[in-house]
PDB file of N, CA and C in Angstrom:
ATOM      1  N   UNK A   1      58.225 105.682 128.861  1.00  0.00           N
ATOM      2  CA  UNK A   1      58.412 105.917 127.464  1.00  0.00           C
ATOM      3  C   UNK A   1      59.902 106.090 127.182  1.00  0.00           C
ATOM      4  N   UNK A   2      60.529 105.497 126.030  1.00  0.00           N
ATOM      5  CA  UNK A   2      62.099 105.683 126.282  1.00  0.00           C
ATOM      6  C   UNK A   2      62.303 106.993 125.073  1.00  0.00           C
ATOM      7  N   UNK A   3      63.357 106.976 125.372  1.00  0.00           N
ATOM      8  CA  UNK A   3      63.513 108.706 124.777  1.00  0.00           C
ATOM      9  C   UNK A   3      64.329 108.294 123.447  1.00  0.00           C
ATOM     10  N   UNK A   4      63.484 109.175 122.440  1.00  0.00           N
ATOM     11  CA  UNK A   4      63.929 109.137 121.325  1.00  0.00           C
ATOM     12  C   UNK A   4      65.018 109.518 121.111  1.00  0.00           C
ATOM     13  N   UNK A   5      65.632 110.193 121.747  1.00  0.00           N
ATOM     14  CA  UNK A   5      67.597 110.127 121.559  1.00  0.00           C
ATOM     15  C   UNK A   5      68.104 108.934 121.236  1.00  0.00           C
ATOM     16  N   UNK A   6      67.648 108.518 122.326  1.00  0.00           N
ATOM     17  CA  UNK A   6      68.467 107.006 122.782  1.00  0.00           C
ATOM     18  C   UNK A   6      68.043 106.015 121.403  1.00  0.00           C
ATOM     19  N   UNK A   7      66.755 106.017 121.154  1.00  0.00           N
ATOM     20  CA  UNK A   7      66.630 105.343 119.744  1.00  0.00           C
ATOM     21  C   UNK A   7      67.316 105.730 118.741  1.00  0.00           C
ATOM     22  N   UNK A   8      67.587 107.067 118.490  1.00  0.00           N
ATOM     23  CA  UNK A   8      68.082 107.921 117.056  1.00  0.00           C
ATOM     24  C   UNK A   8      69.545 107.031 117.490  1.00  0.00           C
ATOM     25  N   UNK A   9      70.158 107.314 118.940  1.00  0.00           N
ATOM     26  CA  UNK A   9      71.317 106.929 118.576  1.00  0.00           C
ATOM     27  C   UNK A   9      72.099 105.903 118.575  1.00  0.00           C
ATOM     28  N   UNK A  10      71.188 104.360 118.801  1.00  0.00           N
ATOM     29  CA  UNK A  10      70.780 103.453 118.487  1.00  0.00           C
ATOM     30  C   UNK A  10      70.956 103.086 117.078  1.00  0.00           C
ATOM     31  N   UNK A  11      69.589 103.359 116.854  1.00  0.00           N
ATOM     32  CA  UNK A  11      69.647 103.011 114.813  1.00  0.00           C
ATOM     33  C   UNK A  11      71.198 102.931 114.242  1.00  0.00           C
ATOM     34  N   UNK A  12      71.576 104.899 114.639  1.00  0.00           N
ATOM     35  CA  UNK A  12      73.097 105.007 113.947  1.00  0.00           C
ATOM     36  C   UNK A  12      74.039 104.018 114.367  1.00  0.00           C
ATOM     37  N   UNK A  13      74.321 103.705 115.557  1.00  0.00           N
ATOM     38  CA  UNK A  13      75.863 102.675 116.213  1.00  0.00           C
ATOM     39  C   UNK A  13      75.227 101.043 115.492  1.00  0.00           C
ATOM     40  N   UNK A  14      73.923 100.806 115.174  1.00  0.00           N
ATOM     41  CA  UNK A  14      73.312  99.542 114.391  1.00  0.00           C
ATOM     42  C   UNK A  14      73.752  99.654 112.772  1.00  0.00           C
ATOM     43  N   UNK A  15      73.530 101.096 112.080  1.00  0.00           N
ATOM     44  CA  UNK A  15      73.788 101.239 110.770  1.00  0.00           C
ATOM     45  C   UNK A  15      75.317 101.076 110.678  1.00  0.00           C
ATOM     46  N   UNK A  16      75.977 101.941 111.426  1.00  0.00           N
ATOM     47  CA  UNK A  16      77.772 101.712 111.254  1.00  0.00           C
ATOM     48  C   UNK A  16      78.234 100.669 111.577  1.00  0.00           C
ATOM     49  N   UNK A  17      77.557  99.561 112.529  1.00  0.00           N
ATOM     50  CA  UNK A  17      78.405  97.989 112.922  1.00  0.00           C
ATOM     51  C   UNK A  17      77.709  97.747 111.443  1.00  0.00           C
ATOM     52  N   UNK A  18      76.756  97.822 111.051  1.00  0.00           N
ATOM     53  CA  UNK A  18      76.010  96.455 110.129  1.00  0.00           C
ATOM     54  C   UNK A  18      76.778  97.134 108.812  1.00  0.00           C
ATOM     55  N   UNK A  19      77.484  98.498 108.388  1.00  0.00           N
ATOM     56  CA  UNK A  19      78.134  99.209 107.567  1.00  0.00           C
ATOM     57  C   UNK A  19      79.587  98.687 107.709  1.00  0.00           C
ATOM     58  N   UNK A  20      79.903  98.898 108.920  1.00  0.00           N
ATOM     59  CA  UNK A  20      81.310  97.836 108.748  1.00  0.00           C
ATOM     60  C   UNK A  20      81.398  96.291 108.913  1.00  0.00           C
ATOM     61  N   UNK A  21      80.301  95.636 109.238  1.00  0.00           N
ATOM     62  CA  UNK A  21      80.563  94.510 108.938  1.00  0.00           C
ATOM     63  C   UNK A  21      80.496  94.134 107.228  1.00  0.00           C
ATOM     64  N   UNK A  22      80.577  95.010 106.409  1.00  0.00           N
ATOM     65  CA  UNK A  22      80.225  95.010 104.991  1.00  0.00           C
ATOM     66  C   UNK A  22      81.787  95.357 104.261  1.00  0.00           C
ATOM     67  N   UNK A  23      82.641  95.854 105.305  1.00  0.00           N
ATOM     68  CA  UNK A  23      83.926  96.223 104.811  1.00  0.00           C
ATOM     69  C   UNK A  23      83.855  97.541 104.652  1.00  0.00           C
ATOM     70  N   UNK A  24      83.106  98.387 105.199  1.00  0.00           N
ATOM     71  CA  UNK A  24      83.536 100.003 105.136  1.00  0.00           C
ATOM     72  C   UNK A  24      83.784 100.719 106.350  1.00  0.00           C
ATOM     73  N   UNK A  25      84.528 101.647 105.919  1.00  0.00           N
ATOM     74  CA  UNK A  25      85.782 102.142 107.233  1.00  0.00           C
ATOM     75  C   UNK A  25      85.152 103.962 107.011  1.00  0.00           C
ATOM     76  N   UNK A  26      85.200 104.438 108.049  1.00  0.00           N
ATOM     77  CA  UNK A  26      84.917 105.637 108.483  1.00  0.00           C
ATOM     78  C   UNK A  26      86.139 106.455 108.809  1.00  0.00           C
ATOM     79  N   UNK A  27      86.176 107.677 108.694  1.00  0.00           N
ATOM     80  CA  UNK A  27      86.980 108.829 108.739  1.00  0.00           C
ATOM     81  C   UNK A  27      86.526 109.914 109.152  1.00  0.00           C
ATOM     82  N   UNK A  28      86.836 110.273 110.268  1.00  0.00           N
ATOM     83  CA  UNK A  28      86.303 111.656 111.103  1.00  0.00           C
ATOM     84  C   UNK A  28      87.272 112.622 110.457  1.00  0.00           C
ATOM     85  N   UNK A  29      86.495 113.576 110.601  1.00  0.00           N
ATOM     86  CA  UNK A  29      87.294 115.031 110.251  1.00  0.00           C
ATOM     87  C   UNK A  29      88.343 115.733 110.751  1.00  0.00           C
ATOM     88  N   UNK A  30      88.260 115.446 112.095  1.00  0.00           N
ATOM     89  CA  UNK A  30      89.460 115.540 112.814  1.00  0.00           C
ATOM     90  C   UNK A  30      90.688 114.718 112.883  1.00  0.00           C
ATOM     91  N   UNK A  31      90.452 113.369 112.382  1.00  0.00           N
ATOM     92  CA  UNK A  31      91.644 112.689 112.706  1.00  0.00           C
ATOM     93  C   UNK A  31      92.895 112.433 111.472  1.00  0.00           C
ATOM     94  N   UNK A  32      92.763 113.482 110.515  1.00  0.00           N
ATOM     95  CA  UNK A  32      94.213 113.591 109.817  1.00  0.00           C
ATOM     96  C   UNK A  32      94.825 112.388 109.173  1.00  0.00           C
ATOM     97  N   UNK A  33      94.043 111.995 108.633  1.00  0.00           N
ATOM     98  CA  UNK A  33      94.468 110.877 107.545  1.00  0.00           C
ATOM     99  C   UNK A  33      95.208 109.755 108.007  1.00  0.00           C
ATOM    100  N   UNK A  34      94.459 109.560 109.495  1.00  0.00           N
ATOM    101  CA  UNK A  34      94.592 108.335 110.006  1.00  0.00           C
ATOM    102  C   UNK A  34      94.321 106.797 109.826  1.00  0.00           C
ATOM    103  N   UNK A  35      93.463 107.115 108.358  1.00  0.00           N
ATOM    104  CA  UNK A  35      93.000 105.802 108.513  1.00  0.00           C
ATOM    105  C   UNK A  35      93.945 104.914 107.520  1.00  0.00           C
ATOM    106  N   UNK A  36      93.584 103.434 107.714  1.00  0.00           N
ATOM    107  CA  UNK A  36      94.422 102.526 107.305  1.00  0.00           C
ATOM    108  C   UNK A  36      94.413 102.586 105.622  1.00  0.00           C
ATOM    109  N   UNK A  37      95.570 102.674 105.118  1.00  0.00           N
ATOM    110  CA  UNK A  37      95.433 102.425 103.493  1.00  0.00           C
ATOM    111  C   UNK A  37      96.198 101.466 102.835  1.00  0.00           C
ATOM    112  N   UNK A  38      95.595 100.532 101.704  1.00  0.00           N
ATOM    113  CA  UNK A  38      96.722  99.592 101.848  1.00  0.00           C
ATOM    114  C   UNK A  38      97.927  99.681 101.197  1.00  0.00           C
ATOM    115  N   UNK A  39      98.782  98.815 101.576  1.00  0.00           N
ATOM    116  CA  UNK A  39     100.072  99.025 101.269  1.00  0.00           C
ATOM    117  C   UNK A  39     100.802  98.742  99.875  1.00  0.00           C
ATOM    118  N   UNK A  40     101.693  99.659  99.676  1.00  0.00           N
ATOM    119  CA  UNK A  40     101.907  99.656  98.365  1.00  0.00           C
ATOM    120  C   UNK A  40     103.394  98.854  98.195  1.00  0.00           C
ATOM    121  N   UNK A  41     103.272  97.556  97.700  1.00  0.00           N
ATOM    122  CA  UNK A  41     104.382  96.715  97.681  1.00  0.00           C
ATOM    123  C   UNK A  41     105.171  97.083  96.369  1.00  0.00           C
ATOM    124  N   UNK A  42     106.279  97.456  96.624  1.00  0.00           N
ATOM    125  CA  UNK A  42     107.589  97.096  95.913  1.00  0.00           C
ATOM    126  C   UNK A  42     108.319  96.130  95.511  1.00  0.00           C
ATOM    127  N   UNK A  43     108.278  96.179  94.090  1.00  0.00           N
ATOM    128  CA  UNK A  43     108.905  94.428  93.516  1.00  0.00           C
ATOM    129  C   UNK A  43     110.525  94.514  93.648  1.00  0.00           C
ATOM    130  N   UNK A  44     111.109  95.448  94.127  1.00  0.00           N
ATOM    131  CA  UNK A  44     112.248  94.712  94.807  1.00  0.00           C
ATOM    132  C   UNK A  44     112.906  94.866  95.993  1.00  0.00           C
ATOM    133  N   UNK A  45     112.113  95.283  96.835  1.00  0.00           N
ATOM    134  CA  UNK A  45     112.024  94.950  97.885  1.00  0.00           C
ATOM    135  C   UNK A  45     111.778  93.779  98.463  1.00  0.00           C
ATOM    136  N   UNK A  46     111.478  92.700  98.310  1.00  0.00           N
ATOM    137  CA  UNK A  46     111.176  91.344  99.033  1.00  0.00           C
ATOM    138  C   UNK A  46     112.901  90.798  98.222  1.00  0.00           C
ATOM    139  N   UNK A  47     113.085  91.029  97.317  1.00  0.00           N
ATOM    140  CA  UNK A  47     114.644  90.544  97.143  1.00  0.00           C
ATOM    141  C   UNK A  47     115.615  91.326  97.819  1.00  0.00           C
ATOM    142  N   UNK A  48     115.610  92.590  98.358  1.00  0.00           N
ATOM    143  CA  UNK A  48     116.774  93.104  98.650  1.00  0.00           C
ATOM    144  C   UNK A  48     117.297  92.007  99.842  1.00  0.00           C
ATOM    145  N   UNK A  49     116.694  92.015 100.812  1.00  0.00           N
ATOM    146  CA  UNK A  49     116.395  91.359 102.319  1.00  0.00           C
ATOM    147  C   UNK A  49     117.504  90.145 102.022  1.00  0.00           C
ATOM    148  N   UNK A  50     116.961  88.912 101.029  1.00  0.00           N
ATOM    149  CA  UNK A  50     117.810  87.730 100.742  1.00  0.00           C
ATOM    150  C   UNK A  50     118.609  87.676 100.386  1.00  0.00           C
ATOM    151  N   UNK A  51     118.876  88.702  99.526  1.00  0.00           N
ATOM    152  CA  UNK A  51     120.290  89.299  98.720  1.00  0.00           C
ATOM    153  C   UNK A  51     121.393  89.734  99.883  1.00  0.00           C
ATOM    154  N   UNK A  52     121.072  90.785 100.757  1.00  0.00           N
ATOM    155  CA  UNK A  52     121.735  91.149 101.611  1.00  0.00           C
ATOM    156  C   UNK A  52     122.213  90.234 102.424  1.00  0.00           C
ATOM    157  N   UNK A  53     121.278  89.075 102.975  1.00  0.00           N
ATOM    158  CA  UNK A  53     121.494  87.861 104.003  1.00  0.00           C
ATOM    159  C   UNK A  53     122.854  87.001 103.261  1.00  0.00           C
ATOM    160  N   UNK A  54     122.494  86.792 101.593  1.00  0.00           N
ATOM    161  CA  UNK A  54     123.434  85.848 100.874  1.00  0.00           C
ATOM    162  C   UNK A  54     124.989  86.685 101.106  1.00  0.00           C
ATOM    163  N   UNK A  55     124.917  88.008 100.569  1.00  0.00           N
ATOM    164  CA  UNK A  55     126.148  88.600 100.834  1.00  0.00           C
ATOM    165  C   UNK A  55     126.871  88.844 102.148  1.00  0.00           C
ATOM    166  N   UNK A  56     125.840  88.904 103.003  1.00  0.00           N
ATOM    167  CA  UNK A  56     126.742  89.024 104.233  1.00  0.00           C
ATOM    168  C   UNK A  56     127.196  87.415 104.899  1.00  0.00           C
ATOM    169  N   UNK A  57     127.015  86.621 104.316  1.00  0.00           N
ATOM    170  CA  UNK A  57     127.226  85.199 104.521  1.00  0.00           C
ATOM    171  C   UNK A  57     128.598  84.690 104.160  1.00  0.00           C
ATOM    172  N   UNK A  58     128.198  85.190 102.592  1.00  0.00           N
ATOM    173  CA  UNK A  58     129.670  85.220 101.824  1.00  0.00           C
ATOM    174  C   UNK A  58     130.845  85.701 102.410  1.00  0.00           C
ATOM    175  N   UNK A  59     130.639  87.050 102.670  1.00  0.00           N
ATOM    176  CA  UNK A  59     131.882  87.800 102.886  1.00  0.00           C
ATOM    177  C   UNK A  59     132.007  87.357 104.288  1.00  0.00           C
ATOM    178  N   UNK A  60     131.367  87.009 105.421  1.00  0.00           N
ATOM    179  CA  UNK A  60     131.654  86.482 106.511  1.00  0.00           C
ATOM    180  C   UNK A  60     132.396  85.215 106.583  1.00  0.00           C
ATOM    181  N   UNK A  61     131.572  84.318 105.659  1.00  0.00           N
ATOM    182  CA  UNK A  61     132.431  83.359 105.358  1.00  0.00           C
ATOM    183  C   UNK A  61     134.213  83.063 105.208  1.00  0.00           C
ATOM    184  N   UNK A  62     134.089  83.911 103.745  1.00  0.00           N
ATOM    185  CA  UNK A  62     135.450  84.131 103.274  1.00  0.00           C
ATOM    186  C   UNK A  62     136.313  84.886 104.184  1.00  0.00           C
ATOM    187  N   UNK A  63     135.673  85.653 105.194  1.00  0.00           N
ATOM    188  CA  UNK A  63     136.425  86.348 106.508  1.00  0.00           C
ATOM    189  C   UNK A  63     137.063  85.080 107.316  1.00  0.00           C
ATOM    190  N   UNK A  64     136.384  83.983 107.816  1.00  0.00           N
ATOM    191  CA  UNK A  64     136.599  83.162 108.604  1.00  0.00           C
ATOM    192  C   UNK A  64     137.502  82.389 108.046  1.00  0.00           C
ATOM    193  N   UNK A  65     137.710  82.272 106.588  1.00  0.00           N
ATOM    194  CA  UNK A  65     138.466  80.835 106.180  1.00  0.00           C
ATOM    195  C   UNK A  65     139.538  81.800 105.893  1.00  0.00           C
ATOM    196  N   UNK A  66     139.908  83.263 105.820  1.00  0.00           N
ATOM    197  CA  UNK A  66     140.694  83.611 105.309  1.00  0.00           C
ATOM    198  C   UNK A  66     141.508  83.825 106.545  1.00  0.00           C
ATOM    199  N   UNK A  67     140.903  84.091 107.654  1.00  0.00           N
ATOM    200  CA  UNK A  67     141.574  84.437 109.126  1.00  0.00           C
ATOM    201  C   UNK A  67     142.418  83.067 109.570  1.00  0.00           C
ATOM    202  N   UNK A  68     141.728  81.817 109.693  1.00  0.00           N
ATOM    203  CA  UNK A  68     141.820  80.421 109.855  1.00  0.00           C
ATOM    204  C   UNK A  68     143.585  80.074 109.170  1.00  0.00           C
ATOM    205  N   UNK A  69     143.338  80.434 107.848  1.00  0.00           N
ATOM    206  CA  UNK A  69     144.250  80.034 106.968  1.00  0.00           C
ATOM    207  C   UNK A  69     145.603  80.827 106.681  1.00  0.00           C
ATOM    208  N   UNK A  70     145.102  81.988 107.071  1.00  0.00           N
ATOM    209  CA  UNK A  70     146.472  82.960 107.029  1.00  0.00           C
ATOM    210  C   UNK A  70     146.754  83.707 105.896  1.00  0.00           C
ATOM    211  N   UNK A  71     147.384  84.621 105.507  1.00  0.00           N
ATOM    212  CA  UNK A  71     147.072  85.364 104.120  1.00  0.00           C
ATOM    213  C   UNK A  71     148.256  84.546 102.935  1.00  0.00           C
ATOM    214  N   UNK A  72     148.866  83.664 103.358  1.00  0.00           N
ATOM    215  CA  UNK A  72     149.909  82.741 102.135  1.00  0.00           C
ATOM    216  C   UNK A  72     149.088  81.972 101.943  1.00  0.00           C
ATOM    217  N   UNK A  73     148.763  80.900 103.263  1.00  0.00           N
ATOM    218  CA  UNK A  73     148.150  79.879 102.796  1.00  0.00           C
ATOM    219  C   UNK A  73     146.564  80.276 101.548  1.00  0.00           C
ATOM    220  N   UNK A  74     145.854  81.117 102.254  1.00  0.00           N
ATOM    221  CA  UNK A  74     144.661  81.358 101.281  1.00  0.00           C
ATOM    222  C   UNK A  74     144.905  82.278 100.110  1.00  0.00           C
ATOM    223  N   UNK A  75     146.052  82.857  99.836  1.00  0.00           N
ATOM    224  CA  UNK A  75     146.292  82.938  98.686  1.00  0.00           C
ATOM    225  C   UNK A  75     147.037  81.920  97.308  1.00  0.00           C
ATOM    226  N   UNK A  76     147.959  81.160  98.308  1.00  0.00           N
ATOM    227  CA  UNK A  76     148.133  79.458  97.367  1.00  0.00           C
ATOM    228  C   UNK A  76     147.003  78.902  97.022  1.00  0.00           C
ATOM    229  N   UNK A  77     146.096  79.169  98.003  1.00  0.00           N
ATOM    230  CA  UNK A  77     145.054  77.853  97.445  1.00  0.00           C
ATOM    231  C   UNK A  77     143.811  78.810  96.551  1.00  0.00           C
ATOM    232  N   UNK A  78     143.910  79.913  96.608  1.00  0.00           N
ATOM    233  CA  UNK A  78     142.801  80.691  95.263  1.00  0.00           C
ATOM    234  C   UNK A  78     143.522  80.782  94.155  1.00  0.00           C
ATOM    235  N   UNK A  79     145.118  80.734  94.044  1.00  0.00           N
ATOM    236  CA  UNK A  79     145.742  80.605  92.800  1.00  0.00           C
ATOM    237  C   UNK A  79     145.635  79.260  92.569  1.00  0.00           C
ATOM    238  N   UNK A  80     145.928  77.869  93.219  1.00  0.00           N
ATOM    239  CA  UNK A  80     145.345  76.814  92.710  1.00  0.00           C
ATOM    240  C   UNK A  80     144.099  76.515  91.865  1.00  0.00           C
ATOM    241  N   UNK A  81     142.977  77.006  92.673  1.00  0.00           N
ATOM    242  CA  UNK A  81     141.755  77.297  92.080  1.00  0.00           C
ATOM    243  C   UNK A  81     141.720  78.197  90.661  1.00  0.00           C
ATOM    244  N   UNK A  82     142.596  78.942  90.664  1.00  0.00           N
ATOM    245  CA  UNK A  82     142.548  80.091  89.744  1.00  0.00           C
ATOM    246  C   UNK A  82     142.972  79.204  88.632  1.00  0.00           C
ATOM    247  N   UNK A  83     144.278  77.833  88.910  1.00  0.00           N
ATOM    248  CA  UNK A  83     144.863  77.498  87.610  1.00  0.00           C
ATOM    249  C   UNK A  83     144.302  76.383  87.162  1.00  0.00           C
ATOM    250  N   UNK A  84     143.148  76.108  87.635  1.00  0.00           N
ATOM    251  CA  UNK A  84     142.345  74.889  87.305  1.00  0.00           C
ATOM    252  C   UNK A  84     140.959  75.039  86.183  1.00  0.00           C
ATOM    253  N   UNK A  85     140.874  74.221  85.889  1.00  0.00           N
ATOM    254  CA  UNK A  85     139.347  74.595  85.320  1.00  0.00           C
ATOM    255  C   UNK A  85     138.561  74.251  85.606  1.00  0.00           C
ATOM    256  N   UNK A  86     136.959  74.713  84.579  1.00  0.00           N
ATOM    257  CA  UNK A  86     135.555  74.578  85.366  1.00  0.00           C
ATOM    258  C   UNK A  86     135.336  75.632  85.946  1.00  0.00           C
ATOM    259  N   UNK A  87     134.280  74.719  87.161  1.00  0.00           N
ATOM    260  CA  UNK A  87     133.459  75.757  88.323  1.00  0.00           C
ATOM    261  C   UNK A  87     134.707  76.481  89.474  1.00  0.00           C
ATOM    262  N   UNK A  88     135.694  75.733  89.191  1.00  0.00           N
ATOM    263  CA  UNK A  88     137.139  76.277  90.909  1.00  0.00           C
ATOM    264  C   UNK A  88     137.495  77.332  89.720  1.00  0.00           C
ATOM    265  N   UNK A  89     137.671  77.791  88.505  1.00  0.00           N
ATOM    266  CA  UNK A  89     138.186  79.121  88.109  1.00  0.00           C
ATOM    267  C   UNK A  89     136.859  80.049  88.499  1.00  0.00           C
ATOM    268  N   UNK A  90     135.919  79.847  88.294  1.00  0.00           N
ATOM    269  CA  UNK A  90     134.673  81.057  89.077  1.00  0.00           C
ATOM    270  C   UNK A  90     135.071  80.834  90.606  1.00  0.00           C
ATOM    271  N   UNK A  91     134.996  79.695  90.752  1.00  0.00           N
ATOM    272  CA  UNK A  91     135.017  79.665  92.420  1.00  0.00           C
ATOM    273  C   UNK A  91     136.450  81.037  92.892  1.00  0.00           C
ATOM    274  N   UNK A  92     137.519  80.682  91.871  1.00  0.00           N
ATOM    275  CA  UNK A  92     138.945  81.669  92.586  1.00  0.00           C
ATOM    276  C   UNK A  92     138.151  83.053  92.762  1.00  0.00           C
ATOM    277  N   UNK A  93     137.322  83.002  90.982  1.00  0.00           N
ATOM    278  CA  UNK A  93     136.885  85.353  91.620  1.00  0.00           C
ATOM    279  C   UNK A  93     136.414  85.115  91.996  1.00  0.00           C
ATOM    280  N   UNK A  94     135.043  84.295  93.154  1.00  0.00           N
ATOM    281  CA  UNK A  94     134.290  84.543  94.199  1.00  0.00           C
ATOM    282  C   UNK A  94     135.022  84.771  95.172  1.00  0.00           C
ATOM    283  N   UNK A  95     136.213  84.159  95.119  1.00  0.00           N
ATOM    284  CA  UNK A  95     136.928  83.501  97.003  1.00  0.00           C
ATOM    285  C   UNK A  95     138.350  84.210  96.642  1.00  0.00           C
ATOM    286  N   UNK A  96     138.770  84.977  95.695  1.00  0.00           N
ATOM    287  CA  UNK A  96     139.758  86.377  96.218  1.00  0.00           C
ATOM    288  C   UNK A  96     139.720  87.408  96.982  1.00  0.00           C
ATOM    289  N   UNK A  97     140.214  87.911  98.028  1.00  0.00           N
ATOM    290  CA  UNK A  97     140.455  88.474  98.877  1.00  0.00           C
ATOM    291  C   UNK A  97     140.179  89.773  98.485  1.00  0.00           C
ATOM    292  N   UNK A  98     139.198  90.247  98.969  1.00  0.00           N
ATOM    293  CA  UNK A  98     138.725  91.900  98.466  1.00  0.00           C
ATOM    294  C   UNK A  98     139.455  92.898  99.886  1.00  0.00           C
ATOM    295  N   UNK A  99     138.518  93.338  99.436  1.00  0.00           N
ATOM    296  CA  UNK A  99     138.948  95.086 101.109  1.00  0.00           C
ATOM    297  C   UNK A  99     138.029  94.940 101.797  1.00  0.00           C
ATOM    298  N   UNK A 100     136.900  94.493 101.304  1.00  0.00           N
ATOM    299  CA  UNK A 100     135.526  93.900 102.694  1.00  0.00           C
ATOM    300  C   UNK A 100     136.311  92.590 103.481  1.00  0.00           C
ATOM    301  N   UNK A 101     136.882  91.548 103.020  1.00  0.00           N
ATOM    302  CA  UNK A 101     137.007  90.389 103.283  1.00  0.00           C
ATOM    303  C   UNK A 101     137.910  90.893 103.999  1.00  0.00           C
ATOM    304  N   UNK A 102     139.595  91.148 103.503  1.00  0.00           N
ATOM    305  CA  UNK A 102     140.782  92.012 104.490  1.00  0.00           C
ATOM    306  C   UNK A 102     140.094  92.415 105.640  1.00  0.00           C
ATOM    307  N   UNK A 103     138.923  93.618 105.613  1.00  0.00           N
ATOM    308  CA  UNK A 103     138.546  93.728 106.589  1.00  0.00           C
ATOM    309  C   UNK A 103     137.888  93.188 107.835  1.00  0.00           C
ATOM    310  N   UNK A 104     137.089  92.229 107.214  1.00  0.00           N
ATOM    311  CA  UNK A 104     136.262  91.124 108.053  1.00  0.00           C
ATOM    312  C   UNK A 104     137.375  90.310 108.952  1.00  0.00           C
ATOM    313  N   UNK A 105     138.315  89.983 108.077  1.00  0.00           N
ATOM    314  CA  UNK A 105     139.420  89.459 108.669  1.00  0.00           C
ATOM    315  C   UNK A 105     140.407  89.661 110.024  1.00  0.00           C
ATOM    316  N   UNK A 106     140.798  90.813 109.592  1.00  0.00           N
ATOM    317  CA  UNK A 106     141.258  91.963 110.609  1.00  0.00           C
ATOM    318  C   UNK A 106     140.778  92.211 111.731  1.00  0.00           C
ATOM    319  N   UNK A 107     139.286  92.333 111.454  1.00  0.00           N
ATOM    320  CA  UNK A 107     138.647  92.791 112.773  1.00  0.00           C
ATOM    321  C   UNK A 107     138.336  91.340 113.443  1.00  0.00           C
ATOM    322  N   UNK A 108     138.288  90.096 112.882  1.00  0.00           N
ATOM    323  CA  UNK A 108     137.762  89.157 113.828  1.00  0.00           C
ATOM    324  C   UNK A 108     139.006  88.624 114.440  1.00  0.00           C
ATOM    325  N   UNK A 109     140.320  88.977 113.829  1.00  0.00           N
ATOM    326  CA  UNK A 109     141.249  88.604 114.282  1.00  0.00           C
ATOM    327  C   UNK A 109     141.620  89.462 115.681  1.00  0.00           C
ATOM    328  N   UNK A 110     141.203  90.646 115.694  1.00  0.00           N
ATOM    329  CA  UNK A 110     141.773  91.756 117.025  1.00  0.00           C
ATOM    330  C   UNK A 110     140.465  90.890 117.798  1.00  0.00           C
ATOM    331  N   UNK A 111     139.331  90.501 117.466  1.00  0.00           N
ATOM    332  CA  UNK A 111     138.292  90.322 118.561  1.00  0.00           C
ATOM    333  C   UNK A 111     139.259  88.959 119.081  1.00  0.00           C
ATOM    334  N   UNK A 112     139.660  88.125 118.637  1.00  0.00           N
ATOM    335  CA  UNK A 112     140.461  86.804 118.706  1.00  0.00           C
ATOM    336  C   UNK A 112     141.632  87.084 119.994  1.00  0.00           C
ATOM    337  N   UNK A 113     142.165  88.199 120.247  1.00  0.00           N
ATOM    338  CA  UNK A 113     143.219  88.087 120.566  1.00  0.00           C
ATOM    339  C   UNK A 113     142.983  89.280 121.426  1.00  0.00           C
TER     340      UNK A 113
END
C-alpha cells in the first residue's frame, strides 16, 4: 500500500509545476524579497551609453589630430575654418582646442615619448 504522504506530497510538487507552468512564481517566507521583479527601464538611460561613446570619440579624436599637428599648425587651420563659411564655421567650435582636448593631448604625447 503506498503511503499517503508520498501521495499528499505528490499532488503538491504536480500543483506548483502545473502552477508555474502557467507563469506563477512563489515566495517563501524566509527568503527576503528574493524574488525576480521586473525591471524598471529608464528613458534615458539607453541614450546616455551612445552619447558617452560619441563624446569620447570626439575628444579622442581631436586629441590625436591635435598631437599629430602641433599646437600652430592646428590652430591655423581652426582659424581657417573659423574664417570660412557654412558647415567649416560649426566645424571650427566643434574642433577648438578645449582643456579636455589639451589634455588628451598631453598625455598621449608623454605615452609617445
Amino acid at each position: 500500500m503506498a503511503d499517503p504522504n508520498l501521495a499528499n506530497f505528490n499532488g503538491r510538487v504536480r500543483r506548483i509545476h502545473d502552477a508555474y507552468q502557467r507563469g506563477a512564481r512563489f515566495e517563501t517566507a524566509g527568503s527576503k524579497g528574493r524574488a525576480r521583479r521586473p525591471r524598471v527601464r529608464r528613458r534615458w538611460l539607453p541614450l546616455l551609453r551612445p552619447l558617452l561613446i560619441v563624446l569620447v570619440a570626439v575628444f579622442g579624436l581631436k586629441s590625436m589630430i591635435y598631437n599629430h599637428l602641433g599646437a600652430s599648425a592646428y590652430q591655423t587651420r581652426v582659424a581657417e575654418m573659423r574664417a570660412s563659411t557654412g558647415f567649416e564655421h560649426y566645424g571650427a567650435l566643434l574642433m577648438q582646442a578645449d582643456p579636455v582636448t589639451l589634455y588628451l593631448a598631453a598625455a598621449a604625447k608623454r605615452l609617445q615619448h
